[in-house]
C-alpha atoms as a PDB file:
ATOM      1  CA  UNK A   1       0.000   0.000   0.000  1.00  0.00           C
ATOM      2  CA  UNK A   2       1.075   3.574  -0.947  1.00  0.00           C
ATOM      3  CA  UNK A   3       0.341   6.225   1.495  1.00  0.00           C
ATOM      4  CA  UNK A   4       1.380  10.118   2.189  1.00  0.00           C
ATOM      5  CA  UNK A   5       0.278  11.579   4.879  1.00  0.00           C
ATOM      6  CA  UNK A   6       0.942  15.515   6.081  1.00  0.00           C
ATOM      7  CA  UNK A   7      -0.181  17.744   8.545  1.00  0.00           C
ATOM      8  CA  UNK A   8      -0.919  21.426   7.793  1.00  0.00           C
ATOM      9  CA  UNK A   9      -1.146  24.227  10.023  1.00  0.00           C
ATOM     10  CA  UNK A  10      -4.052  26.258   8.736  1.00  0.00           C
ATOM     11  CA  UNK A  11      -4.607  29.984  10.185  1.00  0.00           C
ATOM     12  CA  UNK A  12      -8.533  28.940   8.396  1.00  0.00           C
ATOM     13  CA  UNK A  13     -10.785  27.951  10.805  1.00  0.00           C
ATOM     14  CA  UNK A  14     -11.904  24.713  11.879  1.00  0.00           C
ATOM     15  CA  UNK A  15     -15.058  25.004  10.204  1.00  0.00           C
ATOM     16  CA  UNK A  16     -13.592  26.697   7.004  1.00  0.00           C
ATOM     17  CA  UNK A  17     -10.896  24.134   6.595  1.00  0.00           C
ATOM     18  CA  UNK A  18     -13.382  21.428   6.728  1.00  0.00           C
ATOM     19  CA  UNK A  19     -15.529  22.692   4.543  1.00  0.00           C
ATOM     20  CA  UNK A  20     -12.405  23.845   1.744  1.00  0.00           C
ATOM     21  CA  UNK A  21     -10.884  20.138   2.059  1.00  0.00           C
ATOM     22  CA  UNK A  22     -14.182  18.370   2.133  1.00  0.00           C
ATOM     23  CA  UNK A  23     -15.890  19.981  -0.997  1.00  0.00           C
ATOM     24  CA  UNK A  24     -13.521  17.535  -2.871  1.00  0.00           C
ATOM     25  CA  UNK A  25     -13.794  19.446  -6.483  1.00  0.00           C
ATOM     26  CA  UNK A  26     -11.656  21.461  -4.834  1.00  0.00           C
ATOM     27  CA  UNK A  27      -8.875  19.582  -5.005  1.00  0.00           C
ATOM     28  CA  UNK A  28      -7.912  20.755  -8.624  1.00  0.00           C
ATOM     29  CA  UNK A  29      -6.547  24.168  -6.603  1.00  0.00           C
ATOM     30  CA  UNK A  30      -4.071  22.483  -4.392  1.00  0.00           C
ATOM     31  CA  UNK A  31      -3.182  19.691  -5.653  1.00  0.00           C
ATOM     32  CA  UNK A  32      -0.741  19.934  -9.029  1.00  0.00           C
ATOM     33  CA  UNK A  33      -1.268  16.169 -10.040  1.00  0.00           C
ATOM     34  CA  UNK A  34      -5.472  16.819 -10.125  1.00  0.00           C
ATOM     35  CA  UNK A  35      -6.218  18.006 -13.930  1.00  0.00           C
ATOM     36  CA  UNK A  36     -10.543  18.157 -12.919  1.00  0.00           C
ATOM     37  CA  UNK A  37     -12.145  17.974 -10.309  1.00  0.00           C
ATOM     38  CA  UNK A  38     -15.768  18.387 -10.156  1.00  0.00           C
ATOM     39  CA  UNK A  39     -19.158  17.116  -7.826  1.00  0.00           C
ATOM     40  CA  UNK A  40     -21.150  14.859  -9.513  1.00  0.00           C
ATOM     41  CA  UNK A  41     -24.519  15.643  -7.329  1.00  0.00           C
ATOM     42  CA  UNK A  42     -26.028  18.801  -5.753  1.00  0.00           C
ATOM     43  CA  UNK A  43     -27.857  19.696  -2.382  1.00  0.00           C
ATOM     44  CA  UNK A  44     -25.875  19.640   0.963  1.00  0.00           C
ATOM     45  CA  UNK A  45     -22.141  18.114   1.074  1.00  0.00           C
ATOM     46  CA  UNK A  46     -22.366  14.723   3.559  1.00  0.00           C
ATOM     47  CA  UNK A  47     -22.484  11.013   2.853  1.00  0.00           C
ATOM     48  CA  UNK A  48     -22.869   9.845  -0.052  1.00  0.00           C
ATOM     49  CA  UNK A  49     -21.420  12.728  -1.588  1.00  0.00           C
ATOM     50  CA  UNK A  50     -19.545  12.228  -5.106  1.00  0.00           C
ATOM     51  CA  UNK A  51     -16.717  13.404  -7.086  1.00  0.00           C
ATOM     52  CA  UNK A  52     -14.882  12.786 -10.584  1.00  0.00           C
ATOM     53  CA  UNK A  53     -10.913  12.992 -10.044  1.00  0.00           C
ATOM     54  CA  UNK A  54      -8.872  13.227 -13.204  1.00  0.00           C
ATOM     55  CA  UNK A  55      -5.285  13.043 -11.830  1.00  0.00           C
ATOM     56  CA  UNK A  56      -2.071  12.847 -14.035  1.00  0.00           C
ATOM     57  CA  UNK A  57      -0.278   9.820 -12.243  1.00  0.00           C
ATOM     58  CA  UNK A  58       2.950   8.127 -13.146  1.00  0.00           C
ATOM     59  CA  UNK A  59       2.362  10.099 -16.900  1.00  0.00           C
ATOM     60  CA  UNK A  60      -1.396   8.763 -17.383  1.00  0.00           C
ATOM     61  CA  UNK A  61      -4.779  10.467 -16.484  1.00  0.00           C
ATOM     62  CA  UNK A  62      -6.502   8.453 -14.181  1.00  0.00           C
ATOM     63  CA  UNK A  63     -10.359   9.131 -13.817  1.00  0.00           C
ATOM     64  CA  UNK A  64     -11.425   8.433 -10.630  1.00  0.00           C
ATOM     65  CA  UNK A  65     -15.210   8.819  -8.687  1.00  0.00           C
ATOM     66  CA  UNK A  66     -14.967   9.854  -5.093  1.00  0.00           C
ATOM     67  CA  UNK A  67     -17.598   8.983  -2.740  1.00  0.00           C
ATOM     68  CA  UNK A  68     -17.535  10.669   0.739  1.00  0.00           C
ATOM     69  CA  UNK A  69     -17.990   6.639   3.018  1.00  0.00           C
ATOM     70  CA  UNK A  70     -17.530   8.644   6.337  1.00  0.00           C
ATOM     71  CA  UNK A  71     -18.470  12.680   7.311  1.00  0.00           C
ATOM     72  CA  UNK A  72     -18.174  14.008  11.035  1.00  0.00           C
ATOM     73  CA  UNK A  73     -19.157  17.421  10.155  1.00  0.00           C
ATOM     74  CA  UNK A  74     -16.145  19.905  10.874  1.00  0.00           C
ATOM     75  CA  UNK A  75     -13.849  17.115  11.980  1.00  0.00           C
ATOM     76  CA  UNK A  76     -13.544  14.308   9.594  1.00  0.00           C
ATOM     77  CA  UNK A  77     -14.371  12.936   6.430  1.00  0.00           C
ATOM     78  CA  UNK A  78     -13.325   9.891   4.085  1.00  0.00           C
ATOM     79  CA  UNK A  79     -13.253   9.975   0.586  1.00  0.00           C
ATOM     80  CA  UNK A  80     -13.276   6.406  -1.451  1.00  0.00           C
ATOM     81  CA  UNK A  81     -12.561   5.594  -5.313  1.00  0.00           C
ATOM     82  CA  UNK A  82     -12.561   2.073  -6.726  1.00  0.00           C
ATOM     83  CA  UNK A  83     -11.236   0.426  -9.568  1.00  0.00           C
ATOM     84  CA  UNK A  84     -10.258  -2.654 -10.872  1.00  0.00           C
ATOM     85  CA  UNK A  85      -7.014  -2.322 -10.187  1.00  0.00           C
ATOM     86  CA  UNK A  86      -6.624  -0.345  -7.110  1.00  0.00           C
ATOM     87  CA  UNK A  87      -8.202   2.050  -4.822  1.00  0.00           C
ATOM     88  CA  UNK A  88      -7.567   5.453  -2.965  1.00  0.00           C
ATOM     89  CA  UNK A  89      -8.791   6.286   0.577  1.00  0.00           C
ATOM     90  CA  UNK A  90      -7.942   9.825   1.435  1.00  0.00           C
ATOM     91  CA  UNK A  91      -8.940  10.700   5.049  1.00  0.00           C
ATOM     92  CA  UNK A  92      -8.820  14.567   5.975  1.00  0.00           C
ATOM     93  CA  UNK A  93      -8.995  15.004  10.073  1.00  0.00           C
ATOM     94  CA  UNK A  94      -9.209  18.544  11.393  1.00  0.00           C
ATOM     95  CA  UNK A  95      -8.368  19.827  14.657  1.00  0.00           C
ATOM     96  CA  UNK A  96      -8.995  22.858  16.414  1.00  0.00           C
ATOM     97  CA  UNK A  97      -5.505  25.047  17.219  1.00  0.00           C
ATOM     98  CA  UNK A  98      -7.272  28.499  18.802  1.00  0.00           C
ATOM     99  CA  UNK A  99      -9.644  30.079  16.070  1.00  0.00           C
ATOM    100  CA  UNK A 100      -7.101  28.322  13.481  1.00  0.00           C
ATOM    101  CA  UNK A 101      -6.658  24.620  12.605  1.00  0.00           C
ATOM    102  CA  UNK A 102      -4.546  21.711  11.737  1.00  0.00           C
ATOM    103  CA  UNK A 103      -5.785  19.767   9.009  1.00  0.00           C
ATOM    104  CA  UNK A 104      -4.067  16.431   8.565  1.00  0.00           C
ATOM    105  CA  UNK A 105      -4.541  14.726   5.245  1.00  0.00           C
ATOM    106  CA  UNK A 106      -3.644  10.591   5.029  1.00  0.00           C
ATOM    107  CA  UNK A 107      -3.809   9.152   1.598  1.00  0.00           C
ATOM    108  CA  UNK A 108      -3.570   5.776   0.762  1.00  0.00           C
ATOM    109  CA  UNK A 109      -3.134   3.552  -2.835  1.00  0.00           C
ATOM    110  CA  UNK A 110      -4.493   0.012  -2.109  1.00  0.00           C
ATOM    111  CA  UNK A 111      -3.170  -2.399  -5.197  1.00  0.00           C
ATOM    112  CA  UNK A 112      -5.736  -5.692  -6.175  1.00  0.00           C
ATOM    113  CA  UNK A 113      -4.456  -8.893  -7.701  1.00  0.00           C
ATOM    114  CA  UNK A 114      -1.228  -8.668  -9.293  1.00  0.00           C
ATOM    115  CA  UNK A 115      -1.278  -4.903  -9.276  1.00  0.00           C
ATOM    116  CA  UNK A 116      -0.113  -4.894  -5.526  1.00  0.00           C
ATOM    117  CA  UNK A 117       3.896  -5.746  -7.432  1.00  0.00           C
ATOM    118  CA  UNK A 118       3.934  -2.327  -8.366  1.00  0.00           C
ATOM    119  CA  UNK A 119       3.375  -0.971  -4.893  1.00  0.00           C
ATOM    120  CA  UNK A 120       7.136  -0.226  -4.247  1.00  0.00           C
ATOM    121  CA  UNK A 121       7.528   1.931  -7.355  1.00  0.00           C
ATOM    122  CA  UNK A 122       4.077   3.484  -6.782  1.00  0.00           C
ATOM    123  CA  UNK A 123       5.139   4.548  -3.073  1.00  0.00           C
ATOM    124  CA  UNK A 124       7.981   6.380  -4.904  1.00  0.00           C
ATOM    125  CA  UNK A 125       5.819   8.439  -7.332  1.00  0.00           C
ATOM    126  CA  UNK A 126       3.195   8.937  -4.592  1.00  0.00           C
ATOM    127  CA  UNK A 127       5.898  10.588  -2.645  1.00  0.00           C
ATOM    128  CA  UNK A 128       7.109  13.036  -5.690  1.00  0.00           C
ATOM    129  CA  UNK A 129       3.088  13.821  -6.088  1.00  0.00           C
ATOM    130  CA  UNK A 130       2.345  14.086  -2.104  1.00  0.00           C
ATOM    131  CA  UNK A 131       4.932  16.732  -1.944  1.00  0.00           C
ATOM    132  CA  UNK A 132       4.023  18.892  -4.213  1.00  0.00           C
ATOM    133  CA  UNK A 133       0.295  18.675  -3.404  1.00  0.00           C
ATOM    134  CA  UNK A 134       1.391  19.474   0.452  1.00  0.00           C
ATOM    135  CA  UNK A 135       3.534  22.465  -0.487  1.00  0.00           C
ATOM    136  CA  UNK A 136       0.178  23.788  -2.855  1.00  0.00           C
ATOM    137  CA  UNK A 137      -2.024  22.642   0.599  1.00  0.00           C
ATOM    138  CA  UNK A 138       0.139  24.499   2.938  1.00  0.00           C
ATOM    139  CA  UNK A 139      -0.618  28.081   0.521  1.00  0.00           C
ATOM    140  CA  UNK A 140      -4.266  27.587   0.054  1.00  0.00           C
ATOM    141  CA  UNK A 141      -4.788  26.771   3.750  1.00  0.00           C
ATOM    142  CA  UNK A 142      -3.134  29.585   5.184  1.00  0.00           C
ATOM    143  CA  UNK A 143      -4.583  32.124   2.744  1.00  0.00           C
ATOM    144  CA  UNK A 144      -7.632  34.682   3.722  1.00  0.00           C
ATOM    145  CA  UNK A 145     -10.680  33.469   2.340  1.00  0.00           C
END
């Protein structure tokens, strides 16, 4: 399994960083690798929740649809994709620092089947992509909304 996981000091609130990492779609601003990013349903953000990923990965796009499987309003959520050959659980956890935040943000690549052999190499790129997405996180979280 491939997993990055950082923790960002946010001067946004509690509230505001949960509700800036949890509306998914916008992942296209802070993360470089994310080429669209858009919700694929309407009404209030929660369970059940969707979103198309397009990321640029190891040189390919990879479409992926994100389904929020866990959402403590303000505090946590868990976003899901599947496919046939591997999925991606991202878990965003916010805590409360004053009126500011920390917002930590653990994503992993689970590998099926025979995919899982790649796993080493993926870890690798995963780290290249997690940095730069964490440097891009670190701006958008500390800036005034």
């Amino acid at each position: 399994m491939a997993r990055y996981t950082t923790s960002v000091d946010s001067m946004l609130s509690p509230v505001d960083a949960f509700e800036y990492m949890a509306s998914f779609d916008n992942a296209s601003e802070w993360d470089p690798s994310v080429v669209e990013a858009r919700r694929l349903d309407s009404g209030a953000l929660g369970m059940g929740s969707a979103f198309r990923i397009v990321s640029k990965f190891a040189g390919r796009s990879v479409p992926l649809r994100y389904e929020i499987t866990e959402f403590d309003a303000g505090r946590r959520v868990v976003l899901e994709a599947w496919n046939g050959t591997f999925g991606s659980v991202d878990t965003i956890t916010i805590v409360p620092a004053g009126s500011a935040s920390t917002v930590t943000y653990d994503a992993r690549l689970v590998f099926k089947g025979i995919s899982r052999i790649a796993d080493p190499l993926m870890q690798l790129v995963f780290n290249r992509v997690g940095r730069k997405a964490d440097a891009s996180l670190r701006t958008h979280l500390n800036r005034t909304r």
